[in-house]
Protein backbone atom coordinates (compact mmCIF):
# COMPACT_ATOMS: atom_id res chain seq x y z
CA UNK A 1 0.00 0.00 0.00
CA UNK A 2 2.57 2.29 1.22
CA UNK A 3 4.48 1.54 -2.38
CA UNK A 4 1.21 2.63 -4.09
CA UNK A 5 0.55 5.65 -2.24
CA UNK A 6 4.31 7.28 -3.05
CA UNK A 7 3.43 6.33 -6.83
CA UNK A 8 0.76 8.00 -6.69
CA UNK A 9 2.44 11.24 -4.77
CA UNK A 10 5.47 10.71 -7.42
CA UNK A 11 2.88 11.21 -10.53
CA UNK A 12 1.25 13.89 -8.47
CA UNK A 13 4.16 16.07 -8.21
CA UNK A 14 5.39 15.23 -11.72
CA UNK A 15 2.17 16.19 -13.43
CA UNK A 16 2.04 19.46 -11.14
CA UNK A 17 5.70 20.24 -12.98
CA UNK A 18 5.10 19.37 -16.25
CA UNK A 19 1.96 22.12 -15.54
CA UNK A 20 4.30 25.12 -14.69
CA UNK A 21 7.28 24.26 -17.04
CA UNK A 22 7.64 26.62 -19.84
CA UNK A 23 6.07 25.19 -22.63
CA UNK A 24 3.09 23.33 -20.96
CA UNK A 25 2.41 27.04 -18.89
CA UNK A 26 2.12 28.56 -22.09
CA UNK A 27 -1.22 26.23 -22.86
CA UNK A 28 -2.23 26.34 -19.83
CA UNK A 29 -2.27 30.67 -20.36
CA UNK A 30 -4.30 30.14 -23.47
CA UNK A 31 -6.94 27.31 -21.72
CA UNK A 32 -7.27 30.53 -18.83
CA UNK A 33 -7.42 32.98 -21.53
CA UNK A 34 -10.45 30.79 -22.98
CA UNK A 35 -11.99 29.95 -19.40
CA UNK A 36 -12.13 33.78 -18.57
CA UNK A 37 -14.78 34.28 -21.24
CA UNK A 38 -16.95 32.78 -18.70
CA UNK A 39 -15.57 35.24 -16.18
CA UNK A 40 -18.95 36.86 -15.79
CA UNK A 41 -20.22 33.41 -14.11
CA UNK A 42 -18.77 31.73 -11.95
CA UNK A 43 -19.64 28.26 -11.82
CA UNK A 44 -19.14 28.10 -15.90
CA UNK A 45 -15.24 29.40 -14.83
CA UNK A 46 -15.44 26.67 -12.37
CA UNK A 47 -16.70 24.47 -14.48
CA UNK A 48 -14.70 24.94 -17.31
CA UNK A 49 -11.92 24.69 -15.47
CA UNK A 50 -12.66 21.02 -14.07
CA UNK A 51 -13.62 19.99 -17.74
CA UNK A 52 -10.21 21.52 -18.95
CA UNK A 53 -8.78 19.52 -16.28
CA UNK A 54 -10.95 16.29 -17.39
CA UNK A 55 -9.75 16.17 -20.79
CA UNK A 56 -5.78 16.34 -19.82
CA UNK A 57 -6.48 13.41 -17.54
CA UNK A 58 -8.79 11.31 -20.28
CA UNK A 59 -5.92 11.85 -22.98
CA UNK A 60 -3.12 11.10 -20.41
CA UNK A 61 -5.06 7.77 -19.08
CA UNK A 62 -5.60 6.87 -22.76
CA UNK A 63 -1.94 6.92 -23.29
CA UNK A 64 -1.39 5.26 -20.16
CA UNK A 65 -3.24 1.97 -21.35
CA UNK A 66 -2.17 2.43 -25.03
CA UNK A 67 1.47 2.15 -23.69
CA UNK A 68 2.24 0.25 -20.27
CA UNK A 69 -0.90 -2.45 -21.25
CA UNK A 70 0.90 -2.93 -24.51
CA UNK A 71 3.93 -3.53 -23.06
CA UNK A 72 2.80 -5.68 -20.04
CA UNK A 73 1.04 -7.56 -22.23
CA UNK A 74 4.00 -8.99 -23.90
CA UNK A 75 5.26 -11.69 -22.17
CA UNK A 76 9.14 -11.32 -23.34
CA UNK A 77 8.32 -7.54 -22.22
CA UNK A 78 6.91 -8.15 -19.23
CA UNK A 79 9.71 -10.76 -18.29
CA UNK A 80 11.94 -8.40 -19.03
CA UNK A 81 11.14 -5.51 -17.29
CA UNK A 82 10.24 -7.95 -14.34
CA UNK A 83 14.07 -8.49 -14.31
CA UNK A 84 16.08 -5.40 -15.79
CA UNK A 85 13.48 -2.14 -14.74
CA UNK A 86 15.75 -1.32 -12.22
CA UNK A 87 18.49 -1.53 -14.27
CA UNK A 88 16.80 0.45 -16.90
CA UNK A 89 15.50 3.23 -14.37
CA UNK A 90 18.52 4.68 -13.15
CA UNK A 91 19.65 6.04 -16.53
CA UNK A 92 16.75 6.63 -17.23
CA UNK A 93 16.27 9.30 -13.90
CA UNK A 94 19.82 10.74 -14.83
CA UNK A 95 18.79 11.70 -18.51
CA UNK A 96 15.59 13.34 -17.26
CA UNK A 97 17.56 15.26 -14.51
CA UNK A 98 20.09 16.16 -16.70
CA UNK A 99 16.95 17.83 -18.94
CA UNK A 100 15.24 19.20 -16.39
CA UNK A 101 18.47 20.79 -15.55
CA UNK A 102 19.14 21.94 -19.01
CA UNK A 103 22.17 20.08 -19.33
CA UNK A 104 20.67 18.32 -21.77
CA UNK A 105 18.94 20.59 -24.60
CA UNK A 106 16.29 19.28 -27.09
CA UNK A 107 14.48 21.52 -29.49
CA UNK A 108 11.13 21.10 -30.75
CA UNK A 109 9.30 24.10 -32.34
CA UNK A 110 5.73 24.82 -31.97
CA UNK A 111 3.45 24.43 -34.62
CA UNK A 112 1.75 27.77 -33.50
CA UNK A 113 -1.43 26.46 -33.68
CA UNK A 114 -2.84 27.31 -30.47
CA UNK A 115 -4.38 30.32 -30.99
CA UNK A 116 -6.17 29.10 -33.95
CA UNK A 117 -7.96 25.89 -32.00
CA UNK A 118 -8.69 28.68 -29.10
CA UNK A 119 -10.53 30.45 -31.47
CA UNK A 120 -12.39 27.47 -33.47
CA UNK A 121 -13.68 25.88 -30.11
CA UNK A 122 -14.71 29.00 -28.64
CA UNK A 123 -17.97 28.16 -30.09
CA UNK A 124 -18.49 25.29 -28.17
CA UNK A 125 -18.81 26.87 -25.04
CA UNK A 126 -17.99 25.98 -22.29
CA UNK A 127 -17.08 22.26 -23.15
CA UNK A 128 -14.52 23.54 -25.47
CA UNK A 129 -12.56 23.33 -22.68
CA UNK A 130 -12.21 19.76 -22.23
CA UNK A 131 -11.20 19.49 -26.14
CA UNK A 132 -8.50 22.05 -25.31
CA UNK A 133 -7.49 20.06 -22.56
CA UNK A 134 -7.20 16.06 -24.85
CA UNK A 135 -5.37 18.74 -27.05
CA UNK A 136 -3.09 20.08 -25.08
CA UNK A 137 -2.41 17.19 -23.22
CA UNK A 138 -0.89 15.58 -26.74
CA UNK A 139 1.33 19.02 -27.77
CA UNK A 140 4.22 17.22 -25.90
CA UNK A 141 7.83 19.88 -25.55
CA UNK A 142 11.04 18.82 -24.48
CA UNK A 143 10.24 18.89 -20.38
CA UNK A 144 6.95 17.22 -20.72
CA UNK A 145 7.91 14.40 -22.45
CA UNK A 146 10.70 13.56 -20.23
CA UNK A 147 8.25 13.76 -17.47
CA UNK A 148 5.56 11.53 -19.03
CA UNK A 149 7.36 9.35 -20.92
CA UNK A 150 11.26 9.02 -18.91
CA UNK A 151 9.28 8.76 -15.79
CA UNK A 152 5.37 8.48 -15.20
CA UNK A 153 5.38 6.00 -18.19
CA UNK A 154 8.02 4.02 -16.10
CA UNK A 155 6.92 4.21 -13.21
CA UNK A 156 3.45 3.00 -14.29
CA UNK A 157 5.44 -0.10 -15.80
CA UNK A 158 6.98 -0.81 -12.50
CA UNK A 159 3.81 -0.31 -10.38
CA UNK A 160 1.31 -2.11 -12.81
CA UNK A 161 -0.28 0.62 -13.03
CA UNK A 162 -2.28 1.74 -16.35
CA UNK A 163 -5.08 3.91 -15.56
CA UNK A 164 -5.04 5.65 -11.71
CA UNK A 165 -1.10 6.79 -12.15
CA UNK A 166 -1.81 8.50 -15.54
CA UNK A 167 -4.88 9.50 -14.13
CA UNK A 168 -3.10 11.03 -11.36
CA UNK A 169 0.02 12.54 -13.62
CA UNK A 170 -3.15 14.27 -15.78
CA UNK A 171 -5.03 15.78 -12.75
CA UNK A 172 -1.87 17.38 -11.40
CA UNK A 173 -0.96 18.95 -14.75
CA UNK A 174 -4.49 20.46 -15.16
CA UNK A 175 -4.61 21.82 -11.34
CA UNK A 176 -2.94 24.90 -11.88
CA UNK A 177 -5.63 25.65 -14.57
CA UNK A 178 -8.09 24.89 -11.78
CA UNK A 179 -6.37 27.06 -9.48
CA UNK A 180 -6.58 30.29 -11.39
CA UNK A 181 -10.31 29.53 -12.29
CA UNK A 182 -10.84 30.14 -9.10
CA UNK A 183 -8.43 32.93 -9.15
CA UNK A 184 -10.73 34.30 -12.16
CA UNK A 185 -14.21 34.04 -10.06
CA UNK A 186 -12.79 35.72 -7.98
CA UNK A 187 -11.11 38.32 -9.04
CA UNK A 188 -9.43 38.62 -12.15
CA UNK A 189 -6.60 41.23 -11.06
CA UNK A 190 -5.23 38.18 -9.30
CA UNK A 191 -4.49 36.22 -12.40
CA UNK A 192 -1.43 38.29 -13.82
CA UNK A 193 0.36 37.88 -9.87
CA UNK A 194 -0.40 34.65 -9.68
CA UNK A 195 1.11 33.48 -12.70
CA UNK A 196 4.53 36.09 -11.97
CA UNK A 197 4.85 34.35 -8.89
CA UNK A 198 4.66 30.51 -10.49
CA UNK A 199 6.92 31.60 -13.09
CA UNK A 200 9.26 32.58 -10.57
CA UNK A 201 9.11 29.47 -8.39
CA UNK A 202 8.93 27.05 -11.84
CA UNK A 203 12.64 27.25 -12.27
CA UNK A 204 13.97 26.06 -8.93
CA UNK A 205 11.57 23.16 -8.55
CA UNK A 206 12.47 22.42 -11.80
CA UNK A 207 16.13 22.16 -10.71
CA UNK A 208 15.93 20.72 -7.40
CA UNK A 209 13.35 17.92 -8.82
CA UNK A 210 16.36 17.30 -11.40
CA UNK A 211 18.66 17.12 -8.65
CA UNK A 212 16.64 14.74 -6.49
CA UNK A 213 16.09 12.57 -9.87
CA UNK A 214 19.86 12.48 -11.00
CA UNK A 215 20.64 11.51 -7.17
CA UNK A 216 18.22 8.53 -7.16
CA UNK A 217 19.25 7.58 -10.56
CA UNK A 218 22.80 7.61 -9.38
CA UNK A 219 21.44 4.91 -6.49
CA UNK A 220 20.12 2.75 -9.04
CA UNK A 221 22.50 2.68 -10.99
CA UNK A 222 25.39 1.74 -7.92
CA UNK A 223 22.97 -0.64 -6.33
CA UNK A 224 21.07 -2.82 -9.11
CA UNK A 225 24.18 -2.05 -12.21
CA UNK A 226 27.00 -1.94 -10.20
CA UNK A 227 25.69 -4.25 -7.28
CA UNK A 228 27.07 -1.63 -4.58
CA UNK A 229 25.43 -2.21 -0.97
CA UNK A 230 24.82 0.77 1.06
């Protein structure tokens, strides 16, 4: 239980990081800028928001099955993952700290497209939002897809886990959108600090979770490569 429970934390945190890193924050601005044409009622801001948040974690637990079921359900897979995912995991954790870090530098550019699908949706109302948020959930950058796919999707493999981890990773990366909903109903001066503030804090957590991941990578890779007892 206990092993299930920090799973469950881990994909917490690491969908609440993918949320405020750069590229992710910058969809998460434009599914705000699209919930605050509600602004005038509440509960559709609310509302909108939660759908938003909906969507990330349908596409993400999608993904989740598409992948890690695939893959369990190969027996030669499964047996070897059974017997080499610890292996596997420690360079794994040292790549995505070295990212998250910027040590390591890959470039994707944008397809700019954003703006566009804000604008077709809009008439929708206010279930555009959970469209937005399957979308958005897919536009993977550099930082996002070393989060979902060097470490939820892994860690998902190594708990059995297809659906509530995923689920999980997609509820913390639509939370902050949540947040500033809220943030909108109730006043939308707010927003604009708010989002100065997480900006701010973004880059340190990003670094110290990179840290923290090239550390335990570092473990794994002295105690199940190396055989080193501590």
């Amino acid at each position: 239980m206990s092993g299930l429970w920090i799973g469950t934390f881990t994909a917490l945190w690491l969908g609440i990081l993918t949320s405020i890193s750069p590229c992710p924050l910058a969809t998460n601005i434009a599914a705000i800028s699209f919930i605050s044409r509600c602004v005038n009622n509440t509960r559709l801001v609310l509302l909108a928001g939660l759908i938003y948040t909906a969507g990330r974690m349908l596409a993400y637990i999608a993904l989740g099955i598409l992948i890690v079921a695939s893959v369990l359900s190969i027996p030669r897979a499964s047996h070897f993952l059974e017997q080499y995912m610890n292996k596997v995991l420690g360079p794994i954790l040292i790549v995505v700290g070295m990212i998250l870090l910027d040590l390591i530098r890959i470039n994707i550019t944008g397809s700019g497209a954003h703006d566009n699908l804000q604008r077709r949706v809009g008439s929708w109302g206010v279930w555009g939002a959970g469209f937005l948020g399957v979308v958005f959930a897919l536009t993977f950058c550099p930082v996002s897809m070393a989060l979902f796919f060097g470490s939820l999707i892994p860690l998902s493999i190594k708990s059995n886990s297809t659906v509530i981890l995923p689920a999980v990773y997609g509820i913390g990366t639509g939370l902050p959108v949540i947040v500033f909903a809220i943030l909108i109903a109730l006043g939308a001066q707010w927003v604009g600090k708010a989002f100065d503030k997480v900006t701010q804090v973004e880059k340190w957590i990003r670094r110290l979770t990179g840290v923290v991941f090239i550390g335990i990578g570092v473990y794994f890779c002295l105690a199940y490569i190396f055989k080193i007892r501590f």
